[in-house]
C-alpha atoms as a PDB file:
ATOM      1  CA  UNK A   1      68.578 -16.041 178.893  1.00  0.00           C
ATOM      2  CA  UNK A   2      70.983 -13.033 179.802  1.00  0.00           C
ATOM      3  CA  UNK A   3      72.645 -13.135 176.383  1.00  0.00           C
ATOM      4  CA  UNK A   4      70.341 -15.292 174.200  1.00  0.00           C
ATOM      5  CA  UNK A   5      66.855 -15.154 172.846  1.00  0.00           C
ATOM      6  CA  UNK A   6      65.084 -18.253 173.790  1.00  0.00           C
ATOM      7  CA  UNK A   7      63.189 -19.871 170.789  1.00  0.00           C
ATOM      8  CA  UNK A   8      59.420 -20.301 171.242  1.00  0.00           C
ATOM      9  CA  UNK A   9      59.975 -24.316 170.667  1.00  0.00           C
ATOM     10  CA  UNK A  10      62.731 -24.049 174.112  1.00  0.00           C
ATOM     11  CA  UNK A  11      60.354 -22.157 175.929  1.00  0.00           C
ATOM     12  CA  UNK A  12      56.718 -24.443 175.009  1.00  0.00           C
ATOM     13  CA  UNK A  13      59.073 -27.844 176.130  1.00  0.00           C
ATOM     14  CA  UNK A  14      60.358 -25.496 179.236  1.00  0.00           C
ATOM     15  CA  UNK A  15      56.954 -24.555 180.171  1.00  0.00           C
ATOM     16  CA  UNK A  16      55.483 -28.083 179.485  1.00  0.00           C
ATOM     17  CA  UNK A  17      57.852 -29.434 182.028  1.00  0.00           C
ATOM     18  CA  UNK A  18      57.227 -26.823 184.891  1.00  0.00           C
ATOM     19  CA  UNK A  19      52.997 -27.672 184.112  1.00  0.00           C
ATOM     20  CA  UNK A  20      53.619 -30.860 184.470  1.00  0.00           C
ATOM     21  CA  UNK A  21      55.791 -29.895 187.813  1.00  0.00           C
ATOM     22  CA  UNK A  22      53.290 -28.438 189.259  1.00  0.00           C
ATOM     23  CA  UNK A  23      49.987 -29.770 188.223  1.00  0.00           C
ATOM     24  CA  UNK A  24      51.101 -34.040 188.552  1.00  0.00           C
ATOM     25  CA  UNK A  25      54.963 -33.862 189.500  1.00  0.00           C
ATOM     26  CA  UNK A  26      55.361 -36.332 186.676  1.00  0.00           C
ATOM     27  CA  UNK A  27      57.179 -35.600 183.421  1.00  0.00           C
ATOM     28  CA  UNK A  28      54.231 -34.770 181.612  1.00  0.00           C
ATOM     29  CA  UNK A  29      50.531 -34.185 182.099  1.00  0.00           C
ATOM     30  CA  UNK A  30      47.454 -33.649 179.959  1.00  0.00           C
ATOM     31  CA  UNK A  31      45.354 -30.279 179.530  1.00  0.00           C
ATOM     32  CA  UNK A  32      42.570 -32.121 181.674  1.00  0.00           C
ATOM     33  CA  UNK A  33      45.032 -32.238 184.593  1.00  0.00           C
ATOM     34  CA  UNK A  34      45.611 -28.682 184.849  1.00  0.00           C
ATOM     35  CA  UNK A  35      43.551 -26.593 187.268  1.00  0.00           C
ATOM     36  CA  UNK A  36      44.009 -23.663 185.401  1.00  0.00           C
ATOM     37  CA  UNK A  37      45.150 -22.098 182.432  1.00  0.00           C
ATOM     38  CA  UNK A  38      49.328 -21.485 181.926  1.00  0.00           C
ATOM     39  CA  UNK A  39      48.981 -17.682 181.565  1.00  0.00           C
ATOM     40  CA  UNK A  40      47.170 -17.548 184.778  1.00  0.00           C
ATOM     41  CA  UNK A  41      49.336 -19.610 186.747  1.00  0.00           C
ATOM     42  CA  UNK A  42      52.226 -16.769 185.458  1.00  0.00           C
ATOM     43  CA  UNK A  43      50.179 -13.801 186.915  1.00  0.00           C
ATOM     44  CA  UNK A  44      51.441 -12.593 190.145  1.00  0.00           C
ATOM     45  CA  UNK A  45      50.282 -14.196 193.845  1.00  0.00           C
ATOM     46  CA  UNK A  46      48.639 -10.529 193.831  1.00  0.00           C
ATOM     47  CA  UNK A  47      46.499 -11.025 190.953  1.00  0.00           C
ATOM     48  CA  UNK A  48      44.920 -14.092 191.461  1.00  0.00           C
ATOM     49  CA  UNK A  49      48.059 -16.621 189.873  1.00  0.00           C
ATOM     50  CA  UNK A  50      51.359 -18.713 191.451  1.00  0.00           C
ATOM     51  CA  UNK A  51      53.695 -16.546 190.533  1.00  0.00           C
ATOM     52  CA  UNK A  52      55.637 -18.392 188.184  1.00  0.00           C
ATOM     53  CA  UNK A  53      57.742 -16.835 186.144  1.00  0.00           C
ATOM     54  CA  UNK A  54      57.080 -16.077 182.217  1.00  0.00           C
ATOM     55  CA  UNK A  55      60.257 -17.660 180.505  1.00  0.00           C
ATOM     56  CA  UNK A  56      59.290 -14.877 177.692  1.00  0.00           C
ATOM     57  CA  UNK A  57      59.359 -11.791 179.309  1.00  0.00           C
ATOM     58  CA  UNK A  58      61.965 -13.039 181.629  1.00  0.00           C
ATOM     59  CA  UNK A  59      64.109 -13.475 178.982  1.00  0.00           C
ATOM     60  CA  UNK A  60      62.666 -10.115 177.331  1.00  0.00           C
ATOM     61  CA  UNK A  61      64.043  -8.154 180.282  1.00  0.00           C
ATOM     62  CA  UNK A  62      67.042  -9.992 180.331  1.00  0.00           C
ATOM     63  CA  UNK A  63      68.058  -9.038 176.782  1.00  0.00           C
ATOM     64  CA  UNK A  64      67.357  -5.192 177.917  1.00  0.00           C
ATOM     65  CA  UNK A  65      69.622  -5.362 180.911  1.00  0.00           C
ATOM     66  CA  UNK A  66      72.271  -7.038 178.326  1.00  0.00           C
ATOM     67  CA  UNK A  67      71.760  -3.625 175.975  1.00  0.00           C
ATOM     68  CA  UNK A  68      71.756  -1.417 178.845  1.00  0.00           C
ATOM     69  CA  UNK A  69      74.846  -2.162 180.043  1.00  0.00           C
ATOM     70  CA  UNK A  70      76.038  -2.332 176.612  1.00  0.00           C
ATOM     71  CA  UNK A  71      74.888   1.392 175.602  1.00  0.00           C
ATOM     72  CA  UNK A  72      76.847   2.660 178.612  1.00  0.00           C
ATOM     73  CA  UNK A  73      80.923   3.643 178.011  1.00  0.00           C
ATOM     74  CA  UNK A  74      82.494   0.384 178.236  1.00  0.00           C
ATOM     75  CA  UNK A  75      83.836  -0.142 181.783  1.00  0.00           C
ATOM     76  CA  UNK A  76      84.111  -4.104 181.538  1.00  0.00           C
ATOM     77  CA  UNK A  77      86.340  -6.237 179.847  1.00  0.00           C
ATOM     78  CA  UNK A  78      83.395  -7.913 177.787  1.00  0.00           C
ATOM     79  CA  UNK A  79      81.739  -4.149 177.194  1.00  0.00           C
ATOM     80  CA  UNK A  80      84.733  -3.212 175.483  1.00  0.00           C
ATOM     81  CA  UNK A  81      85.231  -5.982 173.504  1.00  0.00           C
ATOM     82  CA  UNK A  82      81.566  -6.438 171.918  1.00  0.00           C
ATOM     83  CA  UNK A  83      82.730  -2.393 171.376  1.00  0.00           C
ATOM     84  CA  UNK A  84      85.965  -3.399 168.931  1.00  0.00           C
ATOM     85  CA  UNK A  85      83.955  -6.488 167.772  1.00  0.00           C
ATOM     86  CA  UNK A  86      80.747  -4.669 166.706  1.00  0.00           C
ATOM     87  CA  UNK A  87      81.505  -1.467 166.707  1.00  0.00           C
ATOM     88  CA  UNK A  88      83.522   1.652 165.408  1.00  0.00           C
ATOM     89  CA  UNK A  89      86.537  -0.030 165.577  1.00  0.00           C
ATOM     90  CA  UNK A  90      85.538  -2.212 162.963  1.00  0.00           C
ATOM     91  CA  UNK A  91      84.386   0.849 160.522  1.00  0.00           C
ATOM     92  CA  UNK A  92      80.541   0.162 160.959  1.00  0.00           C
ATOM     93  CA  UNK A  93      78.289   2.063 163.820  1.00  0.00           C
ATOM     94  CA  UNK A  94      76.451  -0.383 166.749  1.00  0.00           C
ATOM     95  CA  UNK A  95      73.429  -2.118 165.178  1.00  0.00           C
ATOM     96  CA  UNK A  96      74.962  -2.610 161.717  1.00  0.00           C
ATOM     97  CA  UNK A  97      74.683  -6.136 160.025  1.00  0.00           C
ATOM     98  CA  UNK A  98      77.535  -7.388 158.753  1.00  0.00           C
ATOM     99  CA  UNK A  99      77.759 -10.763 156.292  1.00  0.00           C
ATOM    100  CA  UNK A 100      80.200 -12.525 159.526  1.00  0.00           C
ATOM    101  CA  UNK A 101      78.128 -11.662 162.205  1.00  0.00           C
ATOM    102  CA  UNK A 102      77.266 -14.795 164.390  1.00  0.00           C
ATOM    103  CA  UNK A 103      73.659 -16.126 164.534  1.00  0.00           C
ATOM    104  CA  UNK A 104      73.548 -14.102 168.385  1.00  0.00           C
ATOM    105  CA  UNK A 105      74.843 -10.973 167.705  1.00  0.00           C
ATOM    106  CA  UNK A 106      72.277 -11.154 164.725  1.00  0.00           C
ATOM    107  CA  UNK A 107      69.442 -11.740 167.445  1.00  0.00           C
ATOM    108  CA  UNK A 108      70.832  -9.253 169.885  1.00  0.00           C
ATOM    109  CA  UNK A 109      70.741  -6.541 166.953  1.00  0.00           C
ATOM    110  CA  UNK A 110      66.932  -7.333 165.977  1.00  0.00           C
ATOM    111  CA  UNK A 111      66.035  -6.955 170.208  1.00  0.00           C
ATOM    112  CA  UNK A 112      67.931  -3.694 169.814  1.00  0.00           C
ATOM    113  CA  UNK A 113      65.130  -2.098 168.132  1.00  0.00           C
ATOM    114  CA  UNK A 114      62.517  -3.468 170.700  1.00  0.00           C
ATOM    115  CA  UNK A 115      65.050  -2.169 173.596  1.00  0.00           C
ATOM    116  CA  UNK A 116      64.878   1.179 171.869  1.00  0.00           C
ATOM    117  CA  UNK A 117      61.370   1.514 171.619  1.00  0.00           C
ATOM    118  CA  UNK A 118      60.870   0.894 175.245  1.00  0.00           C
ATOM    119  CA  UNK A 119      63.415   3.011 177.208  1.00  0.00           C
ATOM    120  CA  UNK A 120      64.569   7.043 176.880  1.00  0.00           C
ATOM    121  CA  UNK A 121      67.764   7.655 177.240  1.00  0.00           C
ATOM    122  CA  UNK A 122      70.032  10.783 178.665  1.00  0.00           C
ATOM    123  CA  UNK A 123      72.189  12.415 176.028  1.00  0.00           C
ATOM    124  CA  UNK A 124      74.971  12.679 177.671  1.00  0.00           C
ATOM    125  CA  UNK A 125      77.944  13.248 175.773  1.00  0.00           C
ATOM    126  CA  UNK A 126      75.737  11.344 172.815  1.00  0.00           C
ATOM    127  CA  UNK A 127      78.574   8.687 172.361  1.00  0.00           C
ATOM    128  CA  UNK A 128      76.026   6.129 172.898  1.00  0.00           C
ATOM    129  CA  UNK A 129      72.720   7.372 171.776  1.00  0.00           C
ATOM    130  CA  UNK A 130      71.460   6.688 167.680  1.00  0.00           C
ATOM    131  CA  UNK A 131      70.739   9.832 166.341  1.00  0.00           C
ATOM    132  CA  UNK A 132      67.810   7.841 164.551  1.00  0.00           C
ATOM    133  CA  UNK A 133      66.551   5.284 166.784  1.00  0.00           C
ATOM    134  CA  UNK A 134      66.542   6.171 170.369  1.00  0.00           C
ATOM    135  CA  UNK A 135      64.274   7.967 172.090  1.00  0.00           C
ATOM    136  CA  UNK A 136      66.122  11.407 173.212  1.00  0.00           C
ATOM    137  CA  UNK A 137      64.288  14.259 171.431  1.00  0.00           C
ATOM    138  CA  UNK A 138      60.764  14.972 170.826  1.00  0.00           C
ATOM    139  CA  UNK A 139      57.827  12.972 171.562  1.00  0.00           C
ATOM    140  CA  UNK A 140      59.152   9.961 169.051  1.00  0.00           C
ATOM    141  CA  UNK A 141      62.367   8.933 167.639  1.00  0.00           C
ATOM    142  CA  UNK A 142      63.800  10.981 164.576  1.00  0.00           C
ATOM    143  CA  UNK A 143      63.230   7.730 162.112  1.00  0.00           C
ATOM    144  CA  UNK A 144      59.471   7.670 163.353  1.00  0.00           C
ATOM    145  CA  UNK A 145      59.042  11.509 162.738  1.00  0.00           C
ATOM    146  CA  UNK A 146      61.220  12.224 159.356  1.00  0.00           C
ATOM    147  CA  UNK A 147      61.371   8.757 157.745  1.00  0.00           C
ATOM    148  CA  UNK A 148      61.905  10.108 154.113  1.00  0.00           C
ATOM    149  CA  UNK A 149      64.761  12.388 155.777  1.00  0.00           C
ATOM    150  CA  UNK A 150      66.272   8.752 157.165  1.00  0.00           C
ATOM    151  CA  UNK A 151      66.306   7.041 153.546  1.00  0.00           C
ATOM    152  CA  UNK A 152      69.107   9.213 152.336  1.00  0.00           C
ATOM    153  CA  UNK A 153      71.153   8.673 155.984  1.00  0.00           C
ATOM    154  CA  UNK A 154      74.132   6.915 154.777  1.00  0.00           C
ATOM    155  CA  UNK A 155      74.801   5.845 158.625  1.00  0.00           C
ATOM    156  CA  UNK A 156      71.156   5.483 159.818  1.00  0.00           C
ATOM    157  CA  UNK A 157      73.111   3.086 163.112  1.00  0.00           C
ATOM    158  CA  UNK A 158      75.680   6.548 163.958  1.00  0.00           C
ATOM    159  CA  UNK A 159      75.493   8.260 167.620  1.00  0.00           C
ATOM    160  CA  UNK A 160      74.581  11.529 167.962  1.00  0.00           C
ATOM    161  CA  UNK A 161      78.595  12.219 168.349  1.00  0.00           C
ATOM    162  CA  UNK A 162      79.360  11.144 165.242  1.00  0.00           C
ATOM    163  CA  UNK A 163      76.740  13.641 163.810  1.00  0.00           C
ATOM    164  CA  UNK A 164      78.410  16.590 165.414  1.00  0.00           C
ATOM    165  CA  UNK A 165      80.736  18.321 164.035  1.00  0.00           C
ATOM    166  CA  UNK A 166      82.267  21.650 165.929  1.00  0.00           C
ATOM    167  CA  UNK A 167      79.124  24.014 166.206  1.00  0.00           C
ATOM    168  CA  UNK A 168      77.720  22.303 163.081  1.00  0.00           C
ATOM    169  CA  UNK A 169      75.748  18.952 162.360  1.00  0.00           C
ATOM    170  CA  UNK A 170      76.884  16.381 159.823  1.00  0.00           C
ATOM    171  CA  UNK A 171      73.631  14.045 158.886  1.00  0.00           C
ATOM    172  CA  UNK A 172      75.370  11.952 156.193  1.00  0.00           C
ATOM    173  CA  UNK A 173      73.397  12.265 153.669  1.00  0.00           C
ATOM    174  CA  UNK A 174      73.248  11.149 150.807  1.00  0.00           C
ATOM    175  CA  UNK A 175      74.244  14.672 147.640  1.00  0.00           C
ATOM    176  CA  UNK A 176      70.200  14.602 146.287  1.00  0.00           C
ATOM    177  CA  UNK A 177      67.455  14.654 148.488  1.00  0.00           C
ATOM    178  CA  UNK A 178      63.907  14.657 147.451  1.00  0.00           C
ATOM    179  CA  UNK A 179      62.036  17.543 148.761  1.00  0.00           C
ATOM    180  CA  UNK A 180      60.078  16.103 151.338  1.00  0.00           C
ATOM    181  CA  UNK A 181      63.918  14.747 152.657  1.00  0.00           C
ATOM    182  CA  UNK A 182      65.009  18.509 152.092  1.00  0.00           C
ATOM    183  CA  UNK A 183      61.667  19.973 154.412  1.00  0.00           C
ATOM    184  CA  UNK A 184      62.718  17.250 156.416  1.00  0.00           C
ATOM    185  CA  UNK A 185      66.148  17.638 156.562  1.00  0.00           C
ATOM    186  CA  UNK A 186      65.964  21.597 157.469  1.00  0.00           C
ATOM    187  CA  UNK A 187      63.255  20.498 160.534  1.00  0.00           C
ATOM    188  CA  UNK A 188      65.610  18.334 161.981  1.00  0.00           C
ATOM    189  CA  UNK A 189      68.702  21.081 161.511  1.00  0.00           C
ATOM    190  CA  UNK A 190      66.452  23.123 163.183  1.00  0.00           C
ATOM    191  CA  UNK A 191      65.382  20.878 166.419  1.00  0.00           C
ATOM    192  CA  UNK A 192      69.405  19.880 166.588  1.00  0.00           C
ATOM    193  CA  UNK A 193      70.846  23.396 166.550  1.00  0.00           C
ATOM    194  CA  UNK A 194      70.160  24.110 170.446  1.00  0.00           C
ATOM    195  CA  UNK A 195      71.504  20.958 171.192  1.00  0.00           C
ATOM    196  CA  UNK A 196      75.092  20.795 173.314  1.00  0.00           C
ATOM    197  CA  UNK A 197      76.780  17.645 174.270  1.00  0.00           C
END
């Protein structure tokens, strides 16, 4: 669960074993042998429930600890090497797809966008932070407030970092722009330029 997103079909036989656990201590049990509802029994001894854990947002958290440690400089043997494996080394920014990529780093990239969503994150030195996609500047994410600008990004996955160049920003854009990319484009120029990593 610390690496791997459970399928629903794992966590209904899971969850279908702890019922029956706890409502018969048998291997199974029927829905007229349950005192009360599952999502219930998951609520906190606070709130009325058992306190037993949701497998689904257990897992959920999991899989943002996983990122979190992984969108910090590598410190750890295994940081560093999902680094080389997924990352610059291999000519493509953290969070592009690639043909070879295994079935779980393929999972792990499509919880990358819920991680995202859900956290803000300190610049830093911006080595770890998408320009696009994390939350960093402004009430939103750049892709949520200039998504035509983002269509012409040829590295929509790059780290603020890789933007910078000198005093200057590089976007990587692609040579025509419509205009609402171009209004765009000169917005974001403008909310970058006080910007110092």
């Amino acid at each position: 669960m610390c690496s791997s997103l459970l399928v629903k079909g794992t966590v209904d036989v899971l969850d279908a074993r702890r019922r029956a656990f706890i409502w018969t201590g048998e291997q199974s049990c029927n829905g007229a042998q349950c005192k009360a509802a599952w999502e219930i029994v998951c609520w906190d001894k606070q709130h009325g429930g058992l306190g037993v854990k949701n497998l689904l947002l257990q897992n959920y958290g999991l899989l943002c600890k996983f990122w979190n440690k992984l969108l910090q400089p590598p410190t750890t043997s295994w940081q560093r090497w999902f680094h080389r494996t997924y990352g610059q080394p291999t000519g493509r920014d953290l969070g592009d797809t690639h043909h070879l990529d295994t079935p779980t780093w393929q999972m792990l990239v499509k919880m990358l966008s819920h991680f995202r969503a859900s956290t803000w994150v300190h610049l830093g030195n911006g080595a770890y932070t998408s320009l696009w996609f994390n939350h960093w500047i402004g009430p939103l994410p750049l892709s949520e407030m200039f998504p035509a600008l983002l269509s012409f990004c040829r590295r929509p996955n790059a780290t603020v970092y890789d933007f910078k160049i000198g005093n200057s920003w590089n976007l990587h854009l692609d040579d025509h722009l419509s205009s609402a990319a171009t209004t765009e484009r000169d917005l974001v120029l403008l909310a970058l330029q006080p910007i110092v990593l």
